[in-house]
Protein backbone atom coordinates (compact mmCIF):
# COMPACT_ATOMS: atom_id res chain seq x y z
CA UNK A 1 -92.18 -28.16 -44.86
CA UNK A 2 -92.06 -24.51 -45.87
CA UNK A 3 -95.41 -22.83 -45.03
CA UNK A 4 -96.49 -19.17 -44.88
CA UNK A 5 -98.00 -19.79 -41.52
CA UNK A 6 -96.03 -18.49 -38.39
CA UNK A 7 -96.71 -20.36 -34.71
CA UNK A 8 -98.37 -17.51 -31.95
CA UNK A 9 -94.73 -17.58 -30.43
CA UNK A 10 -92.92 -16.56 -33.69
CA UNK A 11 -96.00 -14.07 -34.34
CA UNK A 12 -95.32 -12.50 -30.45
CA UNK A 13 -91.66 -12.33 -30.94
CA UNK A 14 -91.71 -10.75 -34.36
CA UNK A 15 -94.38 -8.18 -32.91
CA UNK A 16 -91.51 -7.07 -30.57
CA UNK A 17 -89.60 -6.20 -32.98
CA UNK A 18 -92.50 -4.67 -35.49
CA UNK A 19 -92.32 -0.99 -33.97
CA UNK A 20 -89.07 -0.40 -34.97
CA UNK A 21 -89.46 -2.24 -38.67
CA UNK A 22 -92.49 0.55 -38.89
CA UNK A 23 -90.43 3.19 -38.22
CA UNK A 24 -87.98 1.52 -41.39
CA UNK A 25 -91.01 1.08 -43.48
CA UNK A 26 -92.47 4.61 -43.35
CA UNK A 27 -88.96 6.38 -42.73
CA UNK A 28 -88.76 9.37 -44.72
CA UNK A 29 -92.45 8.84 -45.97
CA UNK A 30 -93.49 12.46 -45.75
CA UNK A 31 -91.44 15.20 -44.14
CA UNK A 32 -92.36 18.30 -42.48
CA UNK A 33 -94.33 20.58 -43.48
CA UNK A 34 -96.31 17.69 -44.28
CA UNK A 35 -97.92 18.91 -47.67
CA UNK A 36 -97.70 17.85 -50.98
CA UNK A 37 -96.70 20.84 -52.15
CA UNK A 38 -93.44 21.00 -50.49
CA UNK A 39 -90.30 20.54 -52.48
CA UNK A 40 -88.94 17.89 -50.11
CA UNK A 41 -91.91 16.05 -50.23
CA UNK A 42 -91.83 15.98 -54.46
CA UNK A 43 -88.87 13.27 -54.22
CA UNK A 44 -89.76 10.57 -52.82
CA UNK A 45 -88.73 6.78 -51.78
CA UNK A 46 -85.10 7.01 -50.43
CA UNK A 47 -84.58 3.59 -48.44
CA UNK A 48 -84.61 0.28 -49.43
CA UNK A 49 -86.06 0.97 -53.08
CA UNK A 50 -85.58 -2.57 -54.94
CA UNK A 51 -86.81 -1.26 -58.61
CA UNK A 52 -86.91 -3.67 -61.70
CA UNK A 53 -84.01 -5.18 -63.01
CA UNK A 54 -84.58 -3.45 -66.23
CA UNK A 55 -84.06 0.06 -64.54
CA UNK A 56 -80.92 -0.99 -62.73
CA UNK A 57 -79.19 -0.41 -66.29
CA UNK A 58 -80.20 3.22 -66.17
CA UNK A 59 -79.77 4.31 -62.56
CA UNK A 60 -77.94 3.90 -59.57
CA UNK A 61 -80.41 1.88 -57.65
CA UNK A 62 -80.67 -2.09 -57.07
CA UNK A 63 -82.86 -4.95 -57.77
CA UNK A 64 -81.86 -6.81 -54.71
CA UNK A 65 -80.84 -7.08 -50.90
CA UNK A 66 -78.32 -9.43 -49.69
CA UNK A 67 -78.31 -10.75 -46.52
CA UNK A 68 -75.61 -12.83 -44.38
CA UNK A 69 -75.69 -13.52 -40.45
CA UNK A 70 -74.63 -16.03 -37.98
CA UNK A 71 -76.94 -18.42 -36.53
CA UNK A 72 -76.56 -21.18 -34.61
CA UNK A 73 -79.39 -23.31 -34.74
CA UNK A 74 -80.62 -26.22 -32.74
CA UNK A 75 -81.86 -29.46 -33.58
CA UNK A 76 -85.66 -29.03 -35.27
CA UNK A 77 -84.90 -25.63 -35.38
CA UNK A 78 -87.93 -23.70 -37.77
CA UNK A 79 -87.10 -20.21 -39.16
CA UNK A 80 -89.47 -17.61 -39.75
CA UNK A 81 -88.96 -14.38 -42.51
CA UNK A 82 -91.04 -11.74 -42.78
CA UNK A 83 -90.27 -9.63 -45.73
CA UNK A 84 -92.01 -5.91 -45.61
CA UNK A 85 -92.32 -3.46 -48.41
CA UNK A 86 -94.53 -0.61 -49.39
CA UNK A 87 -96.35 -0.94 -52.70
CA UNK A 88 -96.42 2.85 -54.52
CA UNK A 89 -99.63 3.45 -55.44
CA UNK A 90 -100.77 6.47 -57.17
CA UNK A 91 -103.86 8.58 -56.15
CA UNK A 92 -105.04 10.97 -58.51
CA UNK A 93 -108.53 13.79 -57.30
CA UNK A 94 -111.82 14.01 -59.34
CA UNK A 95 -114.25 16.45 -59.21
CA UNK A 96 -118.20 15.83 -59.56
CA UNK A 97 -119.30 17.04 -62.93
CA UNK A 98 -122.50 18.73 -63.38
CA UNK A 99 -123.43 15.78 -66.14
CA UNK A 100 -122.75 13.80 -62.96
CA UNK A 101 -119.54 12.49 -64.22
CA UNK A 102 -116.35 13.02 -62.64
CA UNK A 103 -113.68 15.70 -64.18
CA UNK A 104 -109.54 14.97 -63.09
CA UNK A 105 -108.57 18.17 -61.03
CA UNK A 106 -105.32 19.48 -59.28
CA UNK A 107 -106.93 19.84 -55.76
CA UNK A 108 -110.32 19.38 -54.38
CA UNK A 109 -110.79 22.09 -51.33
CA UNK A 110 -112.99 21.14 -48.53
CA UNK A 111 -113.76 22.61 -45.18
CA UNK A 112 -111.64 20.55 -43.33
CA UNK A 113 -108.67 19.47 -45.82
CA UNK A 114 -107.64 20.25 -49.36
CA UNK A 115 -107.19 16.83 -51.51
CA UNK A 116 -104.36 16.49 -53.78
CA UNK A 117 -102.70 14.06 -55.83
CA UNK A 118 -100.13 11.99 -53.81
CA UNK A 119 -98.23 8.81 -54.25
CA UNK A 120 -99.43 6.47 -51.45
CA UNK A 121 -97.56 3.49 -49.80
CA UNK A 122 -99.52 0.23 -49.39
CA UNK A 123 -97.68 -1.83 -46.81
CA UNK A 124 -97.16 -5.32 -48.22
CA UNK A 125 -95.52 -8.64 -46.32
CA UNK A 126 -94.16 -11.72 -47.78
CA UNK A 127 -93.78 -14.31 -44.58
CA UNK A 128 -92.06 -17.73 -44.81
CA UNK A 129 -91.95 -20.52 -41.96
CA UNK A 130 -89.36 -23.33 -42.66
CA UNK A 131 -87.74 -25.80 -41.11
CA UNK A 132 -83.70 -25.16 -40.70
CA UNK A 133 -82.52 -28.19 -42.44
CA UNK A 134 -84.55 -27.43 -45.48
CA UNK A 135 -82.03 -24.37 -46.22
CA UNK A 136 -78.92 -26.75 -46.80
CA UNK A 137 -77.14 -26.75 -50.34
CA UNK A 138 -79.97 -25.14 -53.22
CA UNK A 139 -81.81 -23.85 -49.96
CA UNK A 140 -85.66 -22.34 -50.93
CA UNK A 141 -86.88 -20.10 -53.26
CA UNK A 142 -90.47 -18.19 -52.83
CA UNK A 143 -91.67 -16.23 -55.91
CA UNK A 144 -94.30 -13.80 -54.56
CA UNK A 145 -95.96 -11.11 -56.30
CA UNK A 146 -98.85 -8.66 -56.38
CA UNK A 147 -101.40 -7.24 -58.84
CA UNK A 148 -101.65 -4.16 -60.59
CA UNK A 149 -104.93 -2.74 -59.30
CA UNK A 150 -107.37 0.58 -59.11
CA UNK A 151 -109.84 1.44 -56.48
CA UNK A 152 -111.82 4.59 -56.30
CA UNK A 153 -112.77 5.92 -53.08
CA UNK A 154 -115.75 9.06 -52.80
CA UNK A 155 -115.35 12.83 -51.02
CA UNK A 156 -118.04 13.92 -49.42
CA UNK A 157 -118.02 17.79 -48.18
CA UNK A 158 -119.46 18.78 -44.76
CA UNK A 159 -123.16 17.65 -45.25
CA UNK A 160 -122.26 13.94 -46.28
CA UNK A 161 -122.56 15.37 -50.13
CA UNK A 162 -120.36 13.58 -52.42
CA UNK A 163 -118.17 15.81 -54.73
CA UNK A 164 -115.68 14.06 -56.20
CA UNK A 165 -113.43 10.99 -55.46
CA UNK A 166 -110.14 9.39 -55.39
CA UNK A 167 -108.77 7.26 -57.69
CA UNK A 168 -106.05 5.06 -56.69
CA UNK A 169 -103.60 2.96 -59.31
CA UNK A 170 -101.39 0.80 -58.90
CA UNK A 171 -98.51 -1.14 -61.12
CA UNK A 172 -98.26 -5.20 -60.77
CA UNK A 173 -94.82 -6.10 -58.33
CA UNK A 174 -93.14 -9.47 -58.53
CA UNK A 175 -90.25 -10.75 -56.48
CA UNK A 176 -88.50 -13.80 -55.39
CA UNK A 177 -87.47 -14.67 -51.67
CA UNK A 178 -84.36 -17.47 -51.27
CA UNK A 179 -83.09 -18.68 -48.16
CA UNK A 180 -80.12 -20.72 -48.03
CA UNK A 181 -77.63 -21.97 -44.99
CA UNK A 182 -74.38 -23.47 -44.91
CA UNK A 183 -72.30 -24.37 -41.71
CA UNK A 184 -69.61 -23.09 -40.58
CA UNK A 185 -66.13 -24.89 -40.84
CA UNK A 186 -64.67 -25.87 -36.84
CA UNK A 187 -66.63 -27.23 -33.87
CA UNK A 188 -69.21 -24.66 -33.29
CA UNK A 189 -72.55 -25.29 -34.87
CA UNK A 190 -72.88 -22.25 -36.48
CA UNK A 191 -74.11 -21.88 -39.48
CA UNK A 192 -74.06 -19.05 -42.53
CA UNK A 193 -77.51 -17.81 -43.16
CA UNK A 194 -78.31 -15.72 -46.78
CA UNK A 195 -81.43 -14.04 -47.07
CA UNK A 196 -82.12 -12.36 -51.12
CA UNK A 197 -84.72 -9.98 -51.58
CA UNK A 198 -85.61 -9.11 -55.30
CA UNK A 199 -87.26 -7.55 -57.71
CA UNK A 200 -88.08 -9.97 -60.44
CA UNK A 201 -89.87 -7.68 -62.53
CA UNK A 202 -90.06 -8.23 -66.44
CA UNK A 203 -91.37 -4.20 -66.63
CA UNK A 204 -89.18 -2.83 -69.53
CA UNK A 205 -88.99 1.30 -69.43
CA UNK A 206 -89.98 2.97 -72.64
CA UNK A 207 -87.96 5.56 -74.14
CA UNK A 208 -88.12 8.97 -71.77
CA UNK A 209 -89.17 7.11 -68.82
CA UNK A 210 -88.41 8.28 -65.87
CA UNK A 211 -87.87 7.48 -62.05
CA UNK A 212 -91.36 7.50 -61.50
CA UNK A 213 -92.44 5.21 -63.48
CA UNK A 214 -90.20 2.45 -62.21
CA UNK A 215 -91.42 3.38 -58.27
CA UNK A 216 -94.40 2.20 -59.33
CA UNK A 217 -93.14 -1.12 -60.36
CA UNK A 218 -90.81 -1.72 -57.16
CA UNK A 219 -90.22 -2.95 -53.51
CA UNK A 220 -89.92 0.14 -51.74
CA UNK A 221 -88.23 0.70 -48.14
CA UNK A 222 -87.65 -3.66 -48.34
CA UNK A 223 -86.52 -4.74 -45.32
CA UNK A 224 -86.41 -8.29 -43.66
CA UNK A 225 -87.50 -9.67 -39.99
CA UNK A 226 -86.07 -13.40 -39.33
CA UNK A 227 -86.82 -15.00 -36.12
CA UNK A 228 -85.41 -18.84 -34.49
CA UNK A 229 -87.63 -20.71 -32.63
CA UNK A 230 -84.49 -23.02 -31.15
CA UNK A 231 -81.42 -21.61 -31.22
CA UNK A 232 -80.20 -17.52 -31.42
CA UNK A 233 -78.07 -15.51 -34.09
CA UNK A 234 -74.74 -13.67 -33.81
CA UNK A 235 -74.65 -10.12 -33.35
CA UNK A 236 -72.15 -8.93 -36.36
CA UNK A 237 -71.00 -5.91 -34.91
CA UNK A 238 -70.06 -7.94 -31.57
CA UNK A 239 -69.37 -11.61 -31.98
CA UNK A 240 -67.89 -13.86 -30.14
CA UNK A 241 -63.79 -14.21 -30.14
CA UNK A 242 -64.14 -17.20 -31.98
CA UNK A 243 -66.58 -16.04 -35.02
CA UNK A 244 -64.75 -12.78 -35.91
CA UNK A 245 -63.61 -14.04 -38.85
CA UNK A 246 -66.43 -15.25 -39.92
CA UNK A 247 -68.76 -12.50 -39.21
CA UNK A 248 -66.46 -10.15 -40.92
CA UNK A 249 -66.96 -12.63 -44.07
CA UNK A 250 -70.37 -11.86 -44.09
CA UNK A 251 -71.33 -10.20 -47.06
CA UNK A 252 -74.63 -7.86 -46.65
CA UNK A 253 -75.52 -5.78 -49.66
CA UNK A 254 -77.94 -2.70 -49.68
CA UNK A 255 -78.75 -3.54 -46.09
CA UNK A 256 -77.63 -4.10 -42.87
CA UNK A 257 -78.82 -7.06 -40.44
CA UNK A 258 -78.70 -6.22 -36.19
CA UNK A 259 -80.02 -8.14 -33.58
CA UNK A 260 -83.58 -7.15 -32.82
CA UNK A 261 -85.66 -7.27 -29.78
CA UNK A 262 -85.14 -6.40 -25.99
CA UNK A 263 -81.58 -5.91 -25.03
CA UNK A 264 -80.24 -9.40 -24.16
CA UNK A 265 -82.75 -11.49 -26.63
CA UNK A 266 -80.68 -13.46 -29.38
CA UNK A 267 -83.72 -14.48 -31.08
CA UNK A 268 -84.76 -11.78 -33.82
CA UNK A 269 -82.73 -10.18 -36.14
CA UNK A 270 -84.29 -6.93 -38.28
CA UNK A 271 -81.61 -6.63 -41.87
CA UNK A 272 -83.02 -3.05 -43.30
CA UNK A 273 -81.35 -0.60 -45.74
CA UNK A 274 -81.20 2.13 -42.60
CA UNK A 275 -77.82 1.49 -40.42
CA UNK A 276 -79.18 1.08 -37.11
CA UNK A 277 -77.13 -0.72 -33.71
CA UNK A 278 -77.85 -4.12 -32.02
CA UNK A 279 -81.25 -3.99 -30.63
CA UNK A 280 -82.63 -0.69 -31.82
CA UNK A 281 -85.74 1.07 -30.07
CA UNK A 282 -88.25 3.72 -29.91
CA UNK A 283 -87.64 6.33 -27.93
CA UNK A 284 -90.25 5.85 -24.61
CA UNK A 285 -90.56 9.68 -24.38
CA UNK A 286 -91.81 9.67 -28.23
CA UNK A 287 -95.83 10.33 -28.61
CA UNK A 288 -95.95 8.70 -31.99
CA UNK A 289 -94.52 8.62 -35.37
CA UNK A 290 -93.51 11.93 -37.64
CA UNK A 291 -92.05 10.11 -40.24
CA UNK A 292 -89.52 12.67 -41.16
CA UNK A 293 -86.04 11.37 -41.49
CA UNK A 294 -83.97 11.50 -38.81
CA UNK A 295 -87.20 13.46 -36.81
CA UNK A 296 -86.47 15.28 -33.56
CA UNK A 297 -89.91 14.82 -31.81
CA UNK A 298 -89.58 18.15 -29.87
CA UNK A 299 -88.85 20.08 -33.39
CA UNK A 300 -91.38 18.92 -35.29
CA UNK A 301 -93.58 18.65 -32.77
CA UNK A 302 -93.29 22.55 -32.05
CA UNK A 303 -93.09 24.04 -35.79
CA UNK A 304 -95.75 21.75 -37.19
CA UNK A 305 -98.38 23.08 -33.96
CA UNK A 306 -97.01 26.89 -35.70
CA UNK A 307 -98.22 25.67 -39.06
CA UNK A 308 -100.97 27.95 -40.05
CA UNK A 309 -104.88 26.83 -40.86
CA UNK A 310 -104.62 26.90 -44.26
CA UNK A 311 -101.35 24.62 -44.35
CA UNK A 312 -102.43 22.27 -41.86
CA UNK A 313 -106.18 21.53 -44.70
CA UNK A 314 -103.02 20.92 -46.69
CA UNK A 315 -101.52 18.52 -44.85
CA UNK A 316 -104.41 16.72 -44.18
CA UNK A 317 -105.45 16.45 -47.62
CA UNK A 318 -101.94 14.56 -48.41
CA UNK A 319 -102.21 11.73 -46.84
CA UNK A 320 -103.97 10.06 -44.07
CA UNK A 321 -100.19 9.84 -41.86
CA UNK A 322 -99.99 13.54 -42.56
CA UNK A 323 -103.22 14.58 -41.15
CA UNK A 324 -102.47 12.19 -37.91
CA UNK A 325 -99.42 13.97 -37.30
CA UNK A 326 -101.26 17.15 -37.13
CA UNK A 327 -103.95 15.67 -34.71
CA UNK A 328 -101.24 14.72 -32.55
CA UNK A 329 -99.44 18.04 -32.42
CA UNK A 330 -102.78 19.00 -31.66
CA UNK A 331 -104.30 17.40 -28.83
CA UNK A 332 -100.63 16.70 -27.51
CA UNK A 333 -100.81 17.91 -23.71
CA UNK A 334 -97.93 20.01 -22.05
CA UNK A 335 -96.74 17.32 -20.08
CA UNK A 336 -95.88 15.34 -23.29
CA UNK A 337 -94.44 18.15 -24.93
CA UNK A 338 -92.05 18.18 -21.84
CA UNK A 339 -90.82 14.84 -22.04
CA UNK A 340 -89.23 15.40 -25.52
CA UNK A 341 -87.16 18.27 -24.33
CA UNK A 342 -84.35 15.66 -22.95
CA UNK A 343 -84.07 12.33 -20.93
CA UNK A 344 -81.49 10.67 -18.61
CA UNK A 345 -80.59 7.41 -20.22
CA UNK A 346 -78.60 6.13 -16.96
CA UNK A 347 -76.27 7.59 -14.41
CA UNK A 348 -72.22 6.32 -13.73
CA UNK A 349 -69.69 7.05 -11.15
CA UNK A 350 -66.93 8.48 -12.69
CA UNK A 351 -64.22 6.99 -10.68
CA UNK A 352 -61.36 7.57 -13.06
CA UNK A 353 -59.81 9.60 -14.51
CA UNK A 354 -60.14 12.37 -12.00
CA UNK A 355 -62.61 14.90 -12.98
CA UNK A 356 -60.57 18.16 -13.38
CA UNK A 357 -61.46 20.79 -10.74
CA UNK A 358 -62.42 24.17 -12.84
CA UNK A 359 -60.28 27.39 -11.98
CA UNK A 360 -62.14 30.59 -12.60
CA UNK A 361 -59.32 33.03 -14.01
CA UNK A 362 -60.11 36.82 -14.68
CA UNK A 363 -57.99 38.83 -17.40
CA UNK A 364 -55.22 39.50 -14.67
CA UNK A 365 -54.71 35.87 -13.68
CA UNK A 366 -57.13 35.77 -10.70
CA UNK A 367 -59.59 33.52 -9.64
CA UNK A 368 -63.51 33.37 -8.54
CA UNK A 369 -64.75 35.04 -11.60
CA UNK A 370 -68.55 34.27 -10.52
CA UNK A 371 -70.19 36.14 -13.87
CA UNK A 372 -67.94 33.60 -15.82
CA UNK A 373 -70.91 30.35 -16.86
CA UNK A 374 -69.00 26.97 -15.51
CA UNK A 375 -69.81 25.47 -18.63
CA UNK A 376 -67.96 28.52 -20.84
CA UNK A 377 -64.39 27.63 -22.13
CA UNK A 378 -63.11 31.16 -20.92
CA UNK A 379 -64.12 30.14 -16.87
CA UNK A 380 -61.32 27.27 -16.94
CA UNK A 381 -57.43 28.23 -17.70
CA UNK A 382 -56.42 25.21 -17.07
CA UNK A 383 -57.51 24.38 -20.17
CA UNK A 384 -56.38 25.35 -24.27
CA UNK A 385 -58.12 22.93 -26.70
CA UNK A 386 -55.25 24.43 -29.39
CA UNK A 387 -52.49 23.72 -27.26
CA UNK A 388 -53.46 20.56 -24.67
CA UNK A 389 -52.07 17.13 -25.53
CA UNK A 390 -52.54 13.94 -24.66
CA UNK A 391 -50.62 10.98 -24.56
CA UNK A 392 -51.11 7.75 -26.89
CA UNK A 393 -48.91 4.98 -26.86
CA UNK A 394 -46.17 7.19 -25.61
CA UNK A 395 -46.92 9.74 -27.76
CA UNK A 396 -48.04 13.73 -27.48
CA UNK A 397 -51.08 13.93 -29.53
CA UNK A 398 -52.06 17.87 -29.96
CA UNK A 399 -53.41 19.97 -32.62
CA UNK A 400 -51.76 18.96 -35.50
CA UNK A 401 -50.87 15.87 -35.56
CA UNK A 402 -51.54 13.53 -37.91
CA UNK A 403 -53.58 10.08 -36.94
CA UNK A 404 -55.17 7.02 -38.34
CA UNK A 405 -58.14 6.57 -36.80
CA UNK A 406 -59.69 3.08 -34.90
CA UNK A 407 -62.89 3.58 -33.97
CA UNK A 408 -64.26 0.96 -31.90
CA UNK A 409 -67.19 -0.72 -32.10
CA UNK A 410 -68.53 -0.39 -28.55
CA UNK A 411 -67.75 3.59 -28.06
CA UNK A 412 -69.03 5.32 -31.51
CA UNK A 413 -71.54 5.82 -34.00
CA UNK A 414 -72.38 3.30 -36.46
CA UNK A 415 -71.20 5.66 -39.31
CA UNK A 416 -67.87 6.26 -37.75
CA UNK A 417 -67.09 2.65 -38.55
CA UNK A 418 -66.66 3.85 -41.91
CA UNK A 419 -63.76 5.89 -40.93
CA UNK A 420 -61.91 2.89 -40.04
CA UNK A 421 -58.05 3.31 -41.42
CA UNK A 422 -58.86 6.68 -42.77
CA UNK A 423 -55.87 9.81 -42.32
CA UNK A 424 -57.30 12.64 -39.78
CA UNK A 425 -55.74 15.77 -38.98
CA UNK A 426 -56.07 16.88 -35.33
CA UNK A 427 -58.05 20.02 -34.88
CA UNK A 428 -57.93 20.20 -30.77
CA UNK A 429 -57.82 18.21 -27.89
CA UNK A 430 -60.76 19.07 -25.39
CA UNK A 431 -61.86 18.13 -21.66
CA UNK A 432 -64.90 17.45 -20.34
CA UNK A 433 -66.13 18.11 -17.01
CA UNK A 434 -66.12 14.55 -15.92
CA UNK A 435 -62.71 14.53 -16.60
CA UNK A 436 -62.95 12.84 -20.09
CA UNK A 437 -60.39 13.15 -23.45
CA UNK A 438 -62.02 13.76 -26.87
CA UNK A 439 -59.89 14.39 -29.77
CA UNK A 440 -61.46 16.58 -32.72
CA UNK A 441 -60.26 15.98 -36.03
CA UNK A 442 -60.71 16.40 -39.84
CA UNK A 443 -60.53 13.73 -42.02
CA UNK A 444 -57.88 13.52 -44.86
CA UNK A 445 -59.86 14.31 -48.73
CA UNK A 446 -62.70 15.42 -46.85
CA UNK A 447 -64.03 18.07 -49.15
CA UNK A 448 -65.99 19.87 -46.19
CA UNK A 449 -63.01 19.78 -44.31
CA UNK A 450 -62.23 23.78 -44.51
CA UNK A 451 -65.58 24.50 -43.96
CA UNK A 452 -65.58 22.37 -40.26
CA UNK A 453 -62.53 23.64 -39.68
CA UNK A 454 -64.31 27.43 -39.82
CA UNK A 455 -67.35 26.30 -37.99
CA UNK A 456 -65.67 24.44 -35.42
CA UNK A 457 -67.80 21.52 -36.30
CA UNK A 458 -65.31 18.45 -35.84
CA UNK A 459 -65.68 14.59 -36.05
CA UNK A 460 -64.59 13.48 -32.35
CA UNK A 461 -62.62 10.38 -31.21
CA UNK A 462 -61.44 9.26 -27.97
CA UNK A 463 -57.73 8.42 -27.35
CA UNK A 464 -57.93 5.01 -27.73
CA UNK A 465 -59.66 5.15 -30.98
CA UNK A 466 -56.76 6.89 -32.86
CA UNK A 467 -53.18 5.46 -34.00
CA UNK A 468 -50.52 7.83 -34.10
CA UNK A 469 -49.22 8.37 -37.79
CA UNK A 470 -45.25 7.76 -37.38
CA UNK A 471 -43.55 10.34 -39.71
């Protein structure tokens, strides 16, 4: 039977796998400098926005996410989905009149912070328990919605004097949830799991509307936690010999699905509209969350403790995230500050190749050039990234040749994957000090191409992630 009650296992596995779905929820939620009033800060909701099917006719965003993994189940099994959203809420600032009314302003300056009007995001979950063989043929559908609502909430200044309030307003949501499952054809017992996410929404724009007004009426940064109680899933990007096929049948629309959890656990999987890699994590070394996209800790740690007094009552006054980010950059000691500037990951013996041994050269050809850096291309002449080759399938691979390029699954980032089959031109072929091959290219109808190319800013690929282009 299909309940919205999870057992205290599913709710301790799922809370493994909850800091990383809060870093998808409030990705991008407000970017440095952390003030209203910044530019990049006036455009907001970038991930996972499901808006109303009515607005899909008028923009180039969805009304749904489509989910398909690999699970194989066992007998009794009992699936639990957790769907999480923010709900856009709108917060406008009132000012205590002297009839003792309250008058809409643009900012209400305090002591301590400077309100402003700001579109908050109220986090919102939609969680389903059912059993697995409940999902075969029509599956389950769950309708879920959630009111349109306002809530004021007073200012007080310095002395516990009220002098004006917020006024927060939101738009109803509504939204269906269907799980279905069908098995897989051969021995195994797999099975194909499908997880929809949409907006079901009967908001209809008027004339002149704009993006705005449809936030307010949709599922923003939607993404999905599933968990097995008997049983594990299929990790798409690495399944087993015998379910390639089938994993690369998979059809996953506006979001992609990884296993979640500690490495190893095949228990969790986390489907969000960010492309993340099997069994994602938070950086140990991170003091807490700066919710700017793509956020290097040390960065923004560093120029938001250089913001000045008057934009950090700013920030503050945004939004209640905003002004924790500045207590942390704050009160953050030295020693934390320290750990962001780098960490080893893990150590290997590099047993082969052979790491090449650098030869110092001077102008004249000699050697021991001690004022020449190690790491600085000129200290090594056994080396010319414009002229070096490499071989590939009995091939000479140098600058300029043309390639197809194979990147694999285990060795690159998850965007290179989209490069799959895609022309490249090769730029250089470069060394490393532990002896390692990396081929820079530029890809074929890339418009940026010429302006890499002058930069020196290639896309890089080892040899066994390129096919030579035969003539």
């Amino acid at each position: 039977m299909t309940t919205t009650t999870f057992t205290s296992a599913a709710e301790a596995r799922l809370a493994v796998a909850r800091q990383v779905a809060d870093a998808v929820l409030f990705e991008g939620y407000v970017l440095y400098p952390y003030r209203a009033s910044a530019a990049k800060n006036r455009l907001r909701w970038q991930f996972g926005v499901l808006v109303p099917p009515s607005w899909t006719a008028t923009a180039a965003e969805h009304e749904f996410q489509h989910t398909e993994v690999l699970m194989e189940p066992r007998r009794g099994a009992t699936l639990s989905v957790e769907v999480r959203f923010l709900h856009a809420q709108r917060r406008t600032v009132q000012r205590v009149l002297p009839d003792g009314g309250f008058g809409t302003v643009g900012e209400l300056r305090l002591e301590d912070r400077v309100v402003v009007p700001w579109d908050e995001g109220r986090e919102e979950r939609v969680r389903v328990a059912v059993p697995v063989g409940e999902l075969a043929g029509a599956g389950t559908v769950v309708p879920f919605g959630r009111p349109a609502g306002e809530e004021t909430e007073p200012v007080t200044d310095a002395s516990g004097t009220v002098v004006g309030r917020m006024v927060r307003r939101r738009e109803a949501v509504a939204g269906a949830l269907r799980l279905s499952a069908v098995p897989l054809d051969g021995p195994y017992a797999a099975q194909r799991l499908s997880v929809v996410v949409e907006n079901t929404g009967e908001w209809r724009p008027e004339e002149g509307a704009g993006r705005d007004a449809a936030l307010s009426r949709s599922l923003v940064a939607t993404h999905t936690l599933l968990h097995l109680d008997a049983g594990h899933f299929l990790s798409l990007t690495d399944p087993p010999e015998w379910a390639r096929g089938a994993a690369a049948a998979c059809r996953n629309l506006h979001t992609w699905p990884v296993r979640a959890g500690e490495p190893g656990s095949r228990d969790l999987v986390l489907s969000s509209p960010i492309i993340l890699e099997d069994h994602p994590a938070i950086a140990p070394e991170s003091p807490g969350a700066l919710y700017d996209a793509t956020e290097i800790d040390e960065i923004l740690a560093l120029r938001t403790a250089a913001l000045t007094d008057e934009e950090k009552r700013e920030a503050r006054g945004t939004d209640d995230r905003a002004a924790a980010v500045i207590d942390l950059t704050e009160s953050m000691p030295a020693e934390v500050l320290e750990r962001l500037h780098g960490a080893v990951r893990g150590l290997r013996e590099v047993t082969a190749p052979t790491p090449r041994t650098p030869v110092f050269a001077d102008a004249d050809g000699g050697i021991a050039r001690p004022d020449v850096p190690w790491w600085d291309p000129g200290a090594d002449a056994s080396v010319d990234p414009a002229h070096d080759d490499v071989l590939v399938d009995g091939q000479r691979v140098r600058a300029g040749s043309r390639v197809v390029l194979r990147p694999r699954l285990r060795h690159t980032d998850a965007q290179d994957l989209f490069l799959a089959g895609r022309r490249a031109l090769v730029e250089a072929v470069l060394h490393d000090v532990d002896g390692g091959v990396h081929i820079a290219v530029t890809v074929d109808d890339d418009p940026g191409a010429d302006i890499r190319r002058e930069q020196g800013r290639y896309l890089y690929f080892q040899p066994d992630e390129i096919d030579v282009e035969t003539p």
